[in-house]
Protein backbone atom coordinates (compact mmCIF):
# COMPACT_ATOMS: atom_id res chain seq x y z
CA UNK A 1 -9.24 -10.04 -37.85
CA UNK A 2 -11.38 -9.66 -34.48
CA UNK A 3 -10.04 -7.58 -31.58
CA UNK A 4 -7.59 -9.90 -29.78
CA UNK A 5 -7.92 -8.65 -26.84
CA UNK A 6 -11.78 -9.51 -26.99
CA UNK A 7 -10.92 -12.95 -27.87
CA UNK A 8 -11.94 -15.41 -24.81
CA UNK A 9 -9.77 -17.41 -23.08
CA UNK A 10 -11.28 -20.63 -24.06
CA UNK A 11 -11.48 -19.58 -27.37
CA UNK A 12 -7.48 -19.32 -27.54
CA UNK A 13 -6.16 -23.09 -28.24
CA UNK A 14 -3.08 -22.99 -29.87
CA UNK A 15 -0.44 -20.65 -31.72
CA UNK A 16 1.79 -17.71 -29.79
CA UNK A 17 -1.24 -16.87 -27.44
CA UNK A 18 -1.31 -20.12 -25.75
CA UNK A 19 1.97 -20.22 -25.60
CA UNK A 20 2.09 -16.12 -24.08
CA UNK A 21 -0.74 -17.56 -21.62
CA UNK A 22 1.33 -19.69 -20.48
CA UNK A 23 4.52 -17.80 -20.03
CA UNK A 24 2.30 -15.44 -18.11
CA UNK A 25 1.17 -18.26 -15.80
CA UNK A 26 4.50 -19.09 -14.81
CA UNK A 27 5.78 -15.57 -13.93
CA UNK A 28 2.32 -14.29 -12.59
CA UNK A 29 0.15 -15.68 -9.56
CA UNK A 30 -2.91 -16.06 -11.70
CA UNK A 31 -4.14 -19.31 -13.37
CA UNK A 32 -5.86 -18.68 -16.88
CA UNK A 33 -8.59 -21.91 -15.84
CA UNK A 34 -10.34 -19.17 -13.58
CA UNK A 35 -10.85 -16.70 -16.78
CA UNK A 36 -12.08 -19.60 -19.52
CA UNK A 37 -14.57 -17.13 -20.15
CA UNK A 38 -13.22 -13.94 -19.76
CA UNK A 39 -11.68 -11.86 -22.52
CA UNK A 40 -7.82 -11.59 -22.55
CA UNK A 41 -7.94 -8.31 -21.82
CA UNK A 42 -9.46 -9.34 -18.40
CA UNK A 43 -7.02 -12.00 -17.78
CA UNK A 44 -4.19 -10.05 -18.71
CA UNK A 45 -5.10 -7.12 -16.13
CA UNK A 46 -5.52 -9.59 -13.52
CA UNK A 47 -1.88 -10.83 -14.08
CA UNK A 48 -1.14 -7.13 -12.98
CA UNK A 49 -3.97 -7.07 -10.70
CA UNK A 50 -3.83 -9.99 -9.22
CA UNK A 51 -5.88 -9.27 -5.68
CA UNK A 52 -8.40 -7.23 -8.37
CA UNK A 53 -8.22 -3.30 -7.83
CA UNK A 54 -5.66 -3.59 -4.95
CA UNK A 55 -2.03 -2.84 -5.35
CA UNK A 56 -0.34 -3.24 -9.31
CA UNK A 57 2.25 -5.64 -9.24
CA UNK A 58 4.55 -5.13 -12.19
CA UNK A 59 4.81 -7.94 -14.63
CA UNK A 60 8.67 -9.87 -14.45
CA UNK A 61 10.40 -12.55 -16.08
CA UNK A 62 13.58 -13.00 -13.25
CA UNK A 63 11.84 -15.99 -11.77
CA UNK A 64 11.35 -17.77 -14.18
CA UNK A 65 13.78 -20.03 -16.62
CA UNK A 66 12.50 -19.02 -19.93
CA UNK A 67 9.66 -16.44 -21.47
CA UNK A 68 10.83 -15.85 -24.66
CA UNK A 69 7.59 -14.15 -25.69
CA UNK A 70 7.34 -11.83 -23.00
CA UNK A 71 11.14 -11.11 -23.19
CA UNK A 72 10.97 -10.56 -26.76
CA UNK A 73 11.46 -6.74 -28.35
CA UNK A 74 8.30 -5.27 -29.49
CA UNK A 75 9.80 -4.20 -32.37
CA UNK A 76 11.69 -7.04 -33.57
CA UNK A 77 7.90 -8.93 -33.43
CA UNK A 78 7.13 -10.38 -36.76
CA UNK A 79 3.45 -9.92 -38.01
CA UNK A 80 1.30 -11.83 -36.31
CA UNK A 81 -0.69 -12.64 -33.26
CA UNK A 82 1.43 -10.76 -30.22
CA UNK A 83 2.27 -8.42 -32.59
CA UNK A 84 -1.53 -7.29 -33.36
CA UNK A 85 -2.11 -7.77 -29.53
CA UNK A 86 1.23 -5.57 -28.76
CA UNK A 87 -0.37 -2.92 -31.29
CA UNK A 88 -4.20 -2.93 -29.73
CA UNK A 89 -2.69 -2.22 -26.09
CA UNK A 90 -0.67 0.67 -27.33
CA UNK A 91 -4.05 2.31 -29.08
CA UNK A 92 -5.56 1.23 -25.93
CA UNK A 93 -3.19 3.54 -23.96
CA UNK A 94 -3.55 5.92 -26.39
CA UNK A 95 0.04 5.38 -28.46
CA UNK A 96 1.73 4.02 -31.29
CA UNK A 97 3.43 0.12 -31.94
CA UNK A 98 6.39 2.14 -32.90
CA UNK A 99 6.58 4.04 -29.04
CA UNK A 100 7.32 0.75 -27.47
CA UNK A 101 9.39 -0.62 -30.84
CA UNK A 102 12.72 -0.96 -27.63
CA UNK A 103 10.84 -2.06 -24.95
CA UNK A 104 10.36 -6.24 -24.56
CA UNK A 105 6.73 -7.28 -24.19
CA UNK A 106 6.00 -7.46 -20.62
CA UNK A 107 7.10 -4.39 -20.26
CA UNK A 108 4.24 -2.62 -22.87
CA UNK A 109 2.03 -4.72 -20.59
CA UNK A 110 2.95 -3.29 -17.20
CA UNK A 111 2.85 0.26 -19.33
CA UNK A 112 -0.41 -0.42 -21.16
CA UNK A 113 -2.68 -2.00 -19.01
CA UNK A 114 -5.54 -0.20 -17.71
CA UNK A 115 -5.03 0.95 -14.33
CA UNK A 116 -7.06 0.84 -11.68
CA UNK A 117 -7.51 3.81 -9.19
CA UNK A 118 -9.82 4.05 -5.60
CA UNK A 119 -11.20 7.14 -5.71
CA UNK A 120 -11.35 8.52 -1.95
CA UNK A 121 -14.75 9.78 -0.94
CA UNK A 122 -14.79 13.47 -0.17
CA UNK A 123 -16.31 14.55 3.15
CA UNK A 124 -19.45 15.62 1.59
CA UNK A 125 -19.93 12.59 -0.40
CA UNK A 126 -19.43 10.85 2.84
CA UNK A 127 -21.82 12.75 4.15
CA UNK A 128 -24.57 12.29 1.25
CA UNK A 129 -23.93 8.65 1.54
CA UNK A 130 -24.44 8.26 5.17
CA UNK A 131 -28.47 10.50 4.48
CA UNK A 132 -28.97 7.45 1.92
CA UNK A 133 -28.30 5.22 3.95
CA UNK A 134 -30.48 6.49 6.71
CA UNK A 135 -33.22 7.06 4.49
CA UNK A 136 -32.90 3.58 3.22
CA UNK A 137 -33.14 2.00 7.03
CA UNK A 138 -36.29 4.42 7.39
CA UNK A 139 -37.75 2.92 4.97
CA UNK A 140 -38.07 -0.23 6.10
């Protein structure tokens, strides 16, 4: 089977992943049409990172009516499609299915995703940047 979470979005057309996509569309501010041809992975770090490599905003279910899929236990999972995904986002972080066998599945999301950090420029790379950029005006 191919990585799932290299799997595009308009690739996914029925089964448990539409139906996840969807769950994750009701509790999240991001709309899978803008990621058609993104990889999951993408779309599923936007629903964390929805204003891109701004501020994480956890993944929830209390707005919404029903998300059985996200709400499910990660360990009660039968084989198949979430479960593989489930199992490539804990290698991903670096873990084991089994770590997050008592956590429900948004919850391995908001732990597994890749985070995104803003490195703050030192005063010397401030510094070096501000020469290029001087040298580049000279130039001309």
């Amino acid at each position: 089977m191919d990585r799932i979470l290299e799997l595009k979005l308009a690739e996914i057309r029925e089964g448990e992943l539409l139906a996840l996509i969807e769950e994750l569309e009701q509790t999240c501010p991001v709309g899978s049409r803008d990621f058609l041809g993104s990889p999951l992975l993408f779309f599923l770090t936007q629903c964390v990172y929805p204003d891109g490599s701004g501020k994480r905003v956890p993944i929830t279910t209390k707005f919404v009516a029903a998300a059985p899929l996200l709400e499910a236990r990660v360990g009660m999972l039968p084989d198949g499609p979430l479960r593989y995904l489930c199992g490539e986002l804990a290698a991903l972080s670096r873990n084991t299915l089994e770590t997050f066998s008592g956590s429900k599945v948004y919850m391995l999301f908001n732990k597994t995703l890749p985070k995104f950090t803003m490195k703050s420029s030192t005063e010397k790379q401030k510094r070096w940047d501000g020469v290029i950029g001087q040298r580049r005006s000279n130039r001309g």
